[in-house]
C-alpha atoms as a PDB file:
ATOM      1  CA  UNK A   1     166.364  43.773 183.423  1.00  0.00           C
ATOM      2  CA  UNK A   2     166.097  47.079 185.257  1.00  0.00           C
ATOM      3  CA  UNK A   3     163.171  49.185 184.270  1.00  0.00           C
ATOM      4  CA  UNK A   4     164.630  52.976 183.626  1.00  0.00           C
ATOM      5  CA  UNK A   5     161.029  54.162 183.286  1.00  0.00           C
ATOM      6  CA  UNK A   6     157.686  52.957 184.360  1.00  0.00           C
ATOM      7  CA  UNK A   7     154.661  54.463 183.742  1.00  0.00           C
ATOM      8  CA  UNK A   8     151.567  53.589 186.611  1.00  0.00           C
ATOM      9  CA  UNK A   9     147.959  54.391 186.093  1.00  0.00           C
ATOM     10  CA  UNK A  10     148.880  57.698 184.008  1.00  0.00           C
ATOM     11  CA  UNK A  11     146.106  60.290 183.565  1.00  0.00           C
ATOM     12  CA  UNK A  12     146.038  63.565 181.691  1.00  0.00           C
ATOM     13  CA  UNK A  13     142.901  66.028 181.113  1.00  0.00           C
ATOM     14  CA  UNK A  14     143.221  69.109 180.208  1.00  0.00           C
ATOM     15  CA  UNK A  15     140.475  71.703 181.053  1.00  0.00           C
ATOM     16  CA  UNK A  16     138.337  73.094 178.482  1.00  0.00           C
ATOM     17  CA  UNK A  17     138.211  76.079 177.021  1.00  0.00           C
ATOM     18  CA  UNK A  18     134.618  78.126 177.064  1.00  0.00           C
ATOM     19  CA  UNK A  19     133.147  75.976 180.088  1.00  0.00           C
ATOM     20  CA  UNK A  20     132.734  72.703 178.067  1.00  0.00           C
ATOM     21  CA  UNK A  21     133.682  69.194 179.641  1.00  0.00           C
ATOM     22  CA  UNK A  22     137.557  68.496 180.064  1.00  0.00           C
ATOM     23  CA  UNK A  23     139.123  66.727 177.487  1.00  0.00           C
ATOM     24  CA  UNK A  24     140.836  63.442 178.854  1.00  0.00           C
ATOM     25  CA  UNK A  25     144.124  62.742 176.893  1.00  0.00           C
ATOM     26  CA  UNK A  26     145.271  59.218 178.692  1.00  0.00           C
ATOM     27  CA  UNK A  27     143.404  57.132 180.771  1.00  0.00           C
ATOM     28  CA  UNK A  28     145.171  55.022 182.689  1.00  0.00           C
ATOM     29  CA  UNK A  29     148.320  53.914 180.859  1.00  0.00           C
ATOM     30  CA  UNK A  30     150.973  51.439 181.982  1.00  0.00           C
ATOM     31  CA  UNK A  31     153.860  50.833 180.051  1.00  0.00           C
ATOM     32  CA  UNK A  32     157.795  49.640 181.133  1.00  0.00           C
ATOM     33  CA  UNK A  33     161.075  50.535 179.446  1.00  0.00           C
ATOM     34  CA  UNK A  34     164.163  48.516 180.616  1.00  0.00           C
ATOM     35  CA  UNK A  35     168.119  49.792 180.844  1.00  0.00           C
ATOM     36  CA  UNK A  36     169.370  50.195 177.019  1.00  0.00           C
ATOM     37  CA  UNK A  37     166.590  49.105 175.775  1.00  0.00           C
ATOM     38  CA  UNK A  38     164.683  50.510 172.224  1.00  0.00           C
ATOM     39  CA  UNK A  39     161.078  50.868 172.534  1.00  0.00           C
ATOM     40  CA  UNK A  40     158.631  52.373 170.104  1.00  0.00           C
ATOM     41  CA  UNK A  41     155.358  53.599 170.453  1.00  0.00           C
ATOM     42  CA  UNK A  42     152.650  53.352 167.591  1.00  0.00           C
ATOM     43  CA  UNK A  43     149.066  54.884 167.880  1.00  0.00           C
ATOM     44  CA  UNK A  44     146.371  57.231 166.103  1.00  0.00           C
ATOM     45  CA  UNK A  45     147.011  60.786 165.265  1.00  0.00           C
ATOM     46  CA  UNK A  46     145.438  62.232 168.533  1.00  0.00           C
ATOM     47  CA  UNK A  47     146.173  59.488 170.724  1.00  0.00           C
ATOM     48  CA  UNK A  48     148.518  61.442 173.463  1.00  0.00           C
ATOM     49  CA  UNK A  49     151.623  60.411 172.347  1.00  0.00           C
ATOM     50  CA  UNK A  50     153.470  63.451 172.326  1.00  0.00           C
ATOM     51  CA  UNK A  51     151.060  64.619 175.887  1.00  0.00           C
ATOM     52  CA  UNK A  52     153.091  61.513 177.290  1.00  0.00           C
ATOM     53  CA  UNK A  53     156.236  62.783 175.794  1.00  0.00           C
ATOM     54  CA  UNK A  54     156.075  66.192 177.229  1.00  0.00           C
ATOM     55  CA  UNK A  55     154.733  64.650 180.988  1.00  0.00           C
ATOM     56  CA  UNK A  56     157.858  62.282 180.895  1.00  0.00           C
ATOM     57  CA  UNK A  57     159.872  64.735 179.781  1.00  0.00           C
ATOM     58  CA  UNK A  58     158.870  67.321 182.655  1.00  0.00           C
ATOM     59  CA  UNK A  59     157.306  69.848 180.460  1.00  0.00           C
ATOM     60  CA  UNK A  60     153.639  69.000 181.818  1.00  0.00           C
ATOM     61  CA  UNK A  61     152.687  67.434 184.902  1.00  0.00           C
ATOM     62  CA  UNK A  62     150.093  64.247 184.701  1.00  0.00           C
ATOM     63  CA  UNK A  63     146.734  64.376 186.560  1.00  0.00           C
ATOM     64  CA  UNK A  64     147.089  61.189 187.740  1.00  0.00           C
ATOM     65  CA  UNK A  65     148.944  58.016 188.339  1.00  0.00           C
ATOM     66  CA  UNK A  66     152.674  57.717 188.774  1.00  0.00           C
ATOM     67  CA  UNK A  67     156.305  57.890 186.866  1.00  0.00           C
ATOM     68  CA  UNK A  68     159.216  55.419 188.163  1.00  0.00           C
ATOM     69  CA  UNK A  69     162.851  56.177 186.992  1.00  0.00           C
ATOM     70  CA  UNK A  70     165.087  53.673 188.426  1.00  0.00           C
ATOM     71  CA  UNK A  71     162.824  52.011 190.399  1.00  0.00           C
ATOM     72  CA  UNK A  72     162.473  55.414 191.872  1.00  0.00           C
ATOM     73  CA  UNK A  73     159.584  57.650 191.993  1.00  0.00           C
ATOM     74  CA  UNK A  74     160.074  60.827 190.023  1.00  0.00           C
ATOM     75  CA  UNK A  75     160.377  63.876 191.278  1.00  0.00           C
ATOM     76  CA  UNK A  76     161.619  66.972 188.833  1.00  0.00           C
ATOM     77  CA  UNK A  77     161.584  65.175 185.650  1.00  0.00           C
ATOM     78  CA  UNK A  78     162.869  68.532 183.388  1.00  0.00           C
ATOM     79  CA  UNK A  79     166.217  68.148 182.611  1.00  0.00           C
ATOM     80  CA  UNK A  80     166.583  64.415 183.736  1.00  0.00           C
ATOM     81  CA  UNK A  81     165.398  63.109 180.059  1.00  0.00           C
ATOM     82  CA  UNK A  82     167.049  63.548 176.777  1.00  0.00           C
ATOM     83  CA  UNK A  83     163.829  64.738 174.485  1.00  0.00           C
ATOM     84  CA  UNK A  84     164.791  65.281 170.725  1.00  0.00           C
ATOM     85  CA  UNK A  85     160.968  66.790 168.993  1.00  0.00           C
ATOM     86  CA  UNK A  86     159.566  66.152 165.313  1.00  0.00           C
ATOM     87  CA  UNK A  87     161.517  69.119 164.386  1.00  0.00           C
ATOM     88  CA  UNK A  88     165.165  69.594 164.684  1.00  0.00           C
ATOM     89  CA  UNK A  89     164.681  73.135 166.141  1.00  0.00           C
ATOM     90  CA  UNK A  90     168.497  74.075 164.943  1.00  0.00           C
ATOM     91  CA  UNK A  91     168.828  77.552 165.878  1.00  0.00           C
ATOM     92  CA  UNK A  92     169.860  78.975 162.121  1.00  0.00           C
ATOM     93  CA  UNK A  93     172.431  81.559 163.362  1.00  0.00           C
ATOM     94  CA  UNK A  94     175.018  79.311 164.985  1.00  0.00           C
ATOM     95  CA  UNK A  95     176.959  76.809 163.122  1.00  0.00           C
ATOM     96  CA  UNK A  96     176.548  72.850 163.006  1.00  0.00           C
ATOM     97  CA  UNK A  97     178.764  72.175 165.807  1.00  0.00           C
ATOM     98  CA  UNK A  98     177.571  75.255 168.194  1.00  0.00           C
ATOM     99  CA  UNK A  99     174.475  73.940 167.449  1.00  0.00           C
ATOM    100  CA  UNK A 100     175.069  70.702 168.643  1.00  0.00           C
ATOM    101  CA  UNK A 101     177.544  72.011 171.504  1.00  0.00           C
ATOM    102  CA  UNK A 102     174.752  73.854 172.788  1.00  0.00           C
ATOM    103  CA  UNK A 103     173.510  70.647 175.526  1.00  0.00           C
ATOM    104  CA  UNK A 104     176.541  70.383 176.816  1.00  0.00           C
ATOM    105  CA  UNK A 105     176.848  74.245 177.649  1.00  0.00           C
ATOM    106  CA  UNK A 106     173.661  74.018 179.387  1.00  0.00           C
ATOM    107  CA  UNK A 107     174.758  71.541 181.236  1.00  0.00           C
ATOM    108  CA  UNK A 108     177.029  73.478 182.785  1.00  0.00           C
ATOM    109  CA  UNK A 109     180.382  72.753 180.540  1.00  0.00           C
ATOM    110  CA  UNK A 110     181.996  75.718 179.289  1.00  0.00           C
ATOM    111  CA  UNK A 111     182.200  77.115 175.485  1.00  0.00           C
ATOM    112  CA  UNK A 112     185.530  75.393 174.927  1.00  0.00           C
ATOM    113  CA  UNK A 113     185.167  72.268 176.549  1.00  0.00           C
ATOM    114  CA  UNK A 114     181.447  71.725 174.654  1.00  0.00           C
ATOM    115  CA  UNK A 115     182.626  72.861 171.384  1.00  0.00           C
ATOM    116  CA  UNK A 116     185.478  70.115 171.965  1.00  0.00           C
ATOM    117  CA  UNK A 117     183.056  67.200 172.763  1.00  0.00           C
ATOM    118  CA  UNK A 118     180.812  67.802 169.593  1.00  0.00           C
ATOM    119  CA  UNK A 119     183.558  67.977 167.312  1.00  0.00           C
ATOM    120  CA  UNK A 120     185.124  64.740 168.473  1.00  0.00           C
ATOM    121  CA  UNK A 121     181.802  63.242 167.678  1.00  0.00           C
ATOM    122  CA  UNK A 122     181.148  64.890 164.400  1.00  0.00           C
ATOM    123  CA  UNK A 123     182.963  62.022 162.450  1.00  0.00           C
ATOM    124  CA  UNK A 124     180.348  59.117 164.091  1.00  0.00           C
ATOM    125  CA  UNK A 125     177.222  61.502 163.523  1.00  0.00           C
ATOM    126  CA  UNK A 126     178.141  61.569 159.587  1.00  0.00           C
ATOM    127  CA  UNK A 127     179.046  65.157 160.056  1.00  0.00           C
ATOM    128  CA  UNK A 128     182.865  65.576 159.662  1.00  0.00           C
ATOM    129  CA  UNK A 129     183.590  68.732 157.530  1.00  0.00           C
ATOM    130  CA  UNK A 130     180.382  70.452 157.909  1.00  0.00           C
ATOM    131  CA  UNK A 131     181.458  72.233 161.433  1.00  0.00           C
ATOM    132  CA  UNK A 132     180.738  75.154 160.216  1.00  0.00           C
ATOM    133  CA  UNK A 133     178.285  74.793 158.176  1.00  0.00           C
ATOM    134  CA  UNK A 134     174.635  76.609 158.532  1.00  0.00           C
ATOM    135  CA  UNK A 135     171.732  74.560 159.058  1.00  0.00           C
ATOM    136  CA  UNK A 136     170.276  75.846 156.346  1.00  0.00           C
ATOM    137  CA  UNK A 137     173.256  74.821 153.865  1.00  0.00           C
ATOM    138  CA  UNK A 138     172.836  70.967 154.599  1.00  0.00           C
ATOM    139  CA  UNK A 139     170.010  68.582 153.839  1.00  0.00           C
ATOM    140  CA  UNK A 140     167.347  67.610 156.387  1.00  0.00           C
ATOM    141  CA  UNK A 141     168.901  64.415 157.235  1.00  0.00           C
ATOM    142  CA  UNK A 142     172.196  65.993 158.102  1.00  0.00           C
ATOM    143  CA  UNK A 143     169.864  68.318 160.183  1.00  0.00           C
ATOM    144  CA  UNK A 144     168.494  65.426 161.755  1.00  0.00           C
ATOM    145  CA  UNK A 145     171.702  63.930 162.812  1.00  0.00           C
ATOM    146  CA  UNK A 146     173.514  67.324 164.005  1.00  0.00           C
ATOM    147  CA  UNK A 147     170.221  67.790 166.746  1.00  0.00           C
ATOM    148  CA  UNK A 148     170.438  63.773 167.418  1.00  0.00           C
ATOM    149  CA  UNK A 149     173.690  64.308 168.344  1.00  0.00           C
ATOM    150  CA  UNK A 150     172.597  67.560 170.286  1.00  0.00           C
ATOM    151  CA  UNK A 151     170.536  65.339 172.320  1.00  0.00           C
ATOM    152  CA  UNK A 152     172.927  62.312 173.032  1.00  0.00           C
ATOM    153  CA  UNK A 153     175.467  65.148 174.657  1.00  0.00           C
ATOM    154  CA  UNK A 154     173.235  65.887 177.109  1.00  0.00           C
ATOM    155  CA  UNK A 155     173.879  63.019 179.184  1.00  0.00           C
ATOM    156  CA  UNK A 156     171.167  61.749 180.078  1.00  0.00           C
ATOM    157  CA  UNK A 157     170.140  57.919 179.754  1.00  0.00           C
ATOM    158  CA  UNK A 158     167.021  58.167 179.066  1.00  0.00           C
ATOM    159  CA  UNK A 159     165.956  59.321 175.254  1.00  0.00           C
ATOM    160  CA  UNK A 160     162.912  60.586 174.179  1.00  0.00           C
ATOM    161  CA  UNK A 161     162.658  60.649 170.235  1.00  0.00           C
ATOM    162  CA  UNK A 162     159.080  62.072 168.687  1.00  0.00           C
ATOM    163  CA  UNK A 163     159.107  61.357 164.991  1.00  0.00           C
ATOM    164  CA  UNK A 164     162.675  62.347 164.936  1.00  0.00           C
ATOM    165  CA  UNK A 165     162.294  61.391 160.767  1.00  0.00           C
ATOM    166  CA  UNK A 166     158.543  61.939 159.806  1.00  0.00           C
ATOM    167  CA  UNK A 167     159.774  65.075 157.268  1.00  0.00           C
ATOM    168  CA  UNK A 168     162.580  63.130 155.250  1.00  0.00           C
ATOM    169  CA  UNK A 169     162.077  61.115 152.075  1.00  0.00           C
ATOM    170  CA  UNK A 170     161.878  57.524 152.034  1.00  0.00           C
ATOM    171  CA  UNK A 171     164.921  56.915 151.157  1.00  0.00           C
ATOM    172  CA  UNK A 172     166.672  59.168 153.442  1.00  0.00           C
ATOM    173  CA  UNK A 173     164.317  57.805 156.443  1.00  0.00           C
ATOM    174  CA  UNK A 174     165.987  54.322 155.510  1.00  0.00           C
ATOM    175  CA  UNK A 175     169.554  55.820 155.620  1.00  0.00           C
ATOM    176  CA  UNK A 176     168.536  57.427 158.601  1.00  0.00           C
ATOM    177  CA  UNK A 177     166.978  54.030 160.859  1.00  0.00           C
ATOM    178  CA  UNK A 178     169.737  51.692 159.804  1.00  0.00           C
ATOM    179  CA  UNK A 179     172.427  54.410 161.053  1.00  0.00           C
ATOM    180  CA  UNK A 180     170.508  55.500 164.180  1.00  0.00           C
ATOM    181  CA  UNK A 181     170.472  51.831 165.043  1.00  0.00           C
ATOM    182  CA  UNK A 182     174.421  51.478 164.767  1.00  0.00           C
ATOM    183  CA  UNK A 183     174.432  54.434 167.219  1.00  0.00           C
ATOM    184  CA  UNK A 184     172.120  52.884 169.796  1.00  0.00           C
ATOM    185  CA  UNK A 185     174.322  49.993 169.388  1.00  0.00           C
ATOM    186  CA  UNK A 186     177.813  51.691 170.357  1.00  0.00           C
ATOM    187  CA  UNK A 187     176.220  53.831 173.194  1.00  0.00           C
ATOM    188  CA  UNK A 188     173.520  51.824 174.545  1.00  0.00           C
ATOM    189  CA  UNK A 189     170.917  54.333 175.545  1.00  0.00           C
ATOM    190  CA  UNK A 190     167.510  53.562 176.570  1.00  0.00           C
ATOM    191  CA  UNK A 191     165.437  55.047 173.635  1.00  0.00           C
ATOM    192  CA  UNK A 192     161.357  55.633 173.704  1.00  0.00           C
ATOM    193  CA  UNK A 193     160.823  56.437 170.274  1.00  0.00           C
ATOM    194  CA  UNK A 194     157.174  58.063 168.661  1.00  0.00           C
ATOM    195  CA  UNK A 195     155.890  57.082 165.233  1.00  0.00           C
ATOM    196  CA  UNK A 196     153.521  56.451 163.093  1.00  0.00           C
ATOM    197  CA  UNK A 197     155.623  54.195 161.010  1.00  0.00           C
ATOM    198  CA  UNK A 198     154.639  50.540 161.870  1.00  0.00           C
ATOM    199  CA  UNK A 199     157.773  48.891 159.816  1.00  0.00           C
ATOM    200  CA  UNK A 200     159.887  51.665 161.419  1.00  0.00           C
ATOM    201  CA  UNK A 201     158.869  50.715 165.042  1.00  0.00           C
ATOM    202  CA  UNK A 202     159.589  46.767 164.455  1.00  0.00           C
ATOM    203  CA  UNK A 203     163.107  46.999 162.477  1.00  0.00           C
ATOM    204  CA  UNK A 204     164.036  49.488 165.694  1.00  0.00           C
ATOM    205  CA  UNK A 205     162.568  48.153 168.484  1.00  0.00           C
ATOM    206  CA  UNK A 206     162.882  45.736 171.223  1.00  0.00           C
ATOM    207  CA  UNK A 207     158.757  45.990 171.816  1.00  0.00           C
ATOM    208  CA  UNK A 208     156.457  47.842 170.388  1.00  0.00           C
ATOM    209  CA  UNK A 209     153.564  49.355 172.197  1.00  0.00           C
ATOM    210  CA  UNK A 210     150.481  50.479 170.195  1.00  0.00           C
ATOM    211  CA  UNK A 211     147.793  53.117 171.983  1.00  0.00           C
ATOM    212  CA  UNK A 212     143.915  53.575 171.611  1.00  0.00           C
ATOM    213  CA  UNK A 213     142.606  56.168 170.157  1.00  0.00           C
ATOM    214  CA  UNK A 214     141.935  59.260 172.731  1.00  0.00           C
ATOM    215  CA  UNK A 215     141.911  58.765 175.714  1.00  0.00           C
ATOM    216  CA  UNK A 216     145.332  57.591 174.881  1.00  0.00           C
ATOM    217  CA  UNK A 217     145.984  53.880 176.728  1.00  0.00           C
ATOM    218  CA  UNK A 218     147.977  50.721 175.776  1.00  0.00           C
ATOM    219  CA  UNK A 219     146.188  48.569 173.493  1.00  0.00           C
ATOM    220  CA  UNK A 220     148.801  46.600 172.190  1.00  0.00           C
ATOM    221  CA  UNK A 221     152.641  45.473 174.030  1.00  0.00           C
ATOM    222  CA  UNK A 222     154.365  43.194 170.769  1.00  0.00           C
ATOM    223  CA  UNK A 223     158.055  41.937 171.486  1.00  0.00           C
ATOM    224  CA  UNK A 224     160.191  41.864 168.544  1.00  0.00           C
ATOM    225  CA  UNK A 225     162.712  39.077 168.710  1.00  0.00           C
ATOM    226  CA  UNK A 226     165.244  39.724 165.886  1.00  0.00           C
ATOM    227  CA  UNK A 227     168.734  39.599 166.017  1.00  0.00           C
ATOM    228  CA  UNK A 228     170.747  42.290 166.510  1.00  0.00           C
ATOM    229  CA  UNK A 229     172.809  44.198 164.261  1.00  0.00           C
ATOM    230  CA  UNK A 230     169.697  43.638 161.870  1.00  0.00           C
ATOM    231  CA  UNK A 231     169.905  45.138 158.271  1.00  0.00           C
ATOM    232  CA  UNK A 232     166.732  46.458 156.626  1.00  0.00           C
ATOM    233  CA  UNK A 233     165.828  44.774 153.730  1.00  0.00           C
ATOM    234  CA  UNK A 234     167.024  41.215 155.687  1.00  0.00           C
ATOM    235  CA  UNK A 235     164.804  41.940 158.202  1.00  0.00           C
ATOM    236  CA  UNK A 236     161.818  43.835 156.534  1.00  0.00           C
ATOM    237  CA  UNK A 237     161.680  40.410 154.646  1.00  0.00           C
ATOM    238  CA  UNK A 238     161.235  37.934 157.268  1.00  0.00           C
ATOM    239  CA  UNK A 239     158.073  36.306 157.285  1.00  0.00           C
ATOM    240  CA  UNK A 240     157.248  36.613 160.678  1.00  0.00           C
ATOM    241  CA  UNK A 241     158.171  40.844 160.482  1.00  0.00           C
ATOM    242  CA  UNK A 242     155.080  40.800 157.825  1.00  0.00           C
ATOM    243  CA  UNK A 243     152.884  38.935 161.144  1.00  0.00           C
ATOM    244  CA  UNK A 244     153.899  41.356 163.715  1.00  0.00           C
ATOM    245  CA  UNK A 245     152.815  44.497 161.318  1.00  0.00           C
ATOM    246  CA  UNK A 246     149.931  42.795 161.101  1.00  0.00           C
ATOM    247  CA  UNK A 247     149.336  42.491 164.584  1.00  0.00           C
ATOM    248  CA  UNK A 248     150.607  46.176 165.301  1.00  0.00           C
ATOM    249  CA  UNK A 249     148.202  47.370 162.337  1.00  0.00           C
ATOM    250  CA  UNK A 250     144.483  45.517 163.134  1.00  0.00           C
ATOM    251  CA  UNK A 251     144.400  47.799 166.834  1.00  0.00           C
ATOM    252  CA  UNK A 252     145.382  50.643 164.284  1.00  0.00           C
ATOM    253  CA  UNK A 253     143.023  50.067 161.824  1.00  0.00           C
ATOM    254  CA  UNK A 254     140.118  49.827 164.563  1.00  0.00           C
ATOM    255  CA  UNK A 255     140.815  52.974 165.961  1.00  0.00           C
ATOM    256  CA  UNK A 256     140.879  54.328 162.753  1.00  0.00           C
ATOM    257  CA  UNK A 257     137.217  53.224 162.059  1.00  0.00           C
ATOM    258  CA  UNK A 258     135.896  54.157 165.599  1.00  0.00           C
ATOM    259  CA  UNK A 259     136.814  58.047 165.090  1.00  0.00           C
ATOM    260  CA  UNK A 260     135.625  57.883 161.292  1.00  0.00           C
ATOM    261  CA  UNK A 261     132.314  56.570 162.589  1.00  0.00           C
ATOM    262  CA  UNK A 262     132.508  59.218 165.895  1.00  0.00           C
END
């Protein structure tokens, strides 16, 4: 399989403030993402997860080591990724679907033509009839799937989702995996995907990858072999799902202990 993103020898410090010692964020991490594939990433709070988001994304710039798209070294990575952060960041005067039409106009489509292209979606999103809605008149999943579907219009293959459903309710969250998964399914983007959900990352994932504690590196790369479509409670039940949380968890639970005794 094609690797759409490769991560080499990554570094990131970031220089201190009032003359102290730089603080070093990753240290050397190497990690692979194939075409269409689903890959999660699990680690401490404070780990660098969302520093690697941001450097893949093109927001920040590493201080080391290398980033391979295609096969390809990367040049301008900012605007070549599809990044969708912990919050949904809907702007609260402009409608669901301007909302979500918004990529596309960036991208250089016009008003029409955008507004068009998110409404013919709406219906697969769970959205159809709330058009015109205001963010703030629909719940937080609904929120949720209006700036997911912001993101997928962008066009880009590459996905970068940070906690996309850390602030809904269990339940909700649930709704929220099983349909993203059908999604991933019909479109076949490659996903990374950030959080600190360890049952979330196997039911969703092709591989897991857990990082230390800070300096942020790989600790942990766990392939998850169930079939796909997989259904939540069938899968969440399997025997060997309850082995590869506890896998994912012991590198956890160590880092855990190292900062408590730090």
């Amino acid at each position: 399989m094609t690797a759409r993103l490769r991560t080499e020898g990554l570094t990131k410090s970031f220089a201190p403030g009032g003359g102290g010692e730089a603080v070093r964020a990753l240290d050397g991490l190497d990690m692979e993402i194939g075409a269409g594939e689903f890959v999660s990433i699990v680690g401490p709070s404070g780990c660098g997860k969302s520093t690697l988001f941001n450097i893949i994304a093109g927001l920040d710039r590493p201080s080391g080591g290398s980033i391979l798209l295609d096969g390809r070294p990367a040049g301008r990575l900012l605007g070549q990724v599809g990044y969708m952060p912990q919050n949904d960041l809907m702007m609260p005067w402009r409608s669901l679907l301007d909302n979500a039409a918004l990529a596309p106009v960036l991208g250089g489509a016009g008003r029409g033509e955008a507004r068009r292209r998110a409404r013919a979606e709406f219906p697969r999103f769970g959205l159809e009839g709330f058009e015109d809605a205001w963010p703030s008149q629909v719940s937080g999943g609904m929120r949720q799937r209006a700036a997911l579907l912001r993101t997928f219009l962008a066009g880009h293959e590459l996905m970068l989702l940070d906690e996309p459903f850390g602030a809904l309710d269990a339940l909700t969250r649930q709704e929220m995996q099983q349909w993203l998964l059908e999604i991933w399914q019909a479109d076949r983007k490659t996903i990374l995907f950030v959080t600190h959900d360890v049952e979330e990352a196997l039911f969703l994932s092709d591989r897991v990858y857990v990082m230390s504690g800070r300096p942020g590196r790989i600790e942990l790369c766990v392939e998850v072999g169930f079939a796909r479509p997989r259904q939540l409670e069938e899968t969440t039940l399997d025997p060997e799902f309850t082995e590869l949380k506890r896998r994912l968890l012991e590198p956890l639970h160590r880092a855990t202990a190292i900062r408590g005794e730090a």
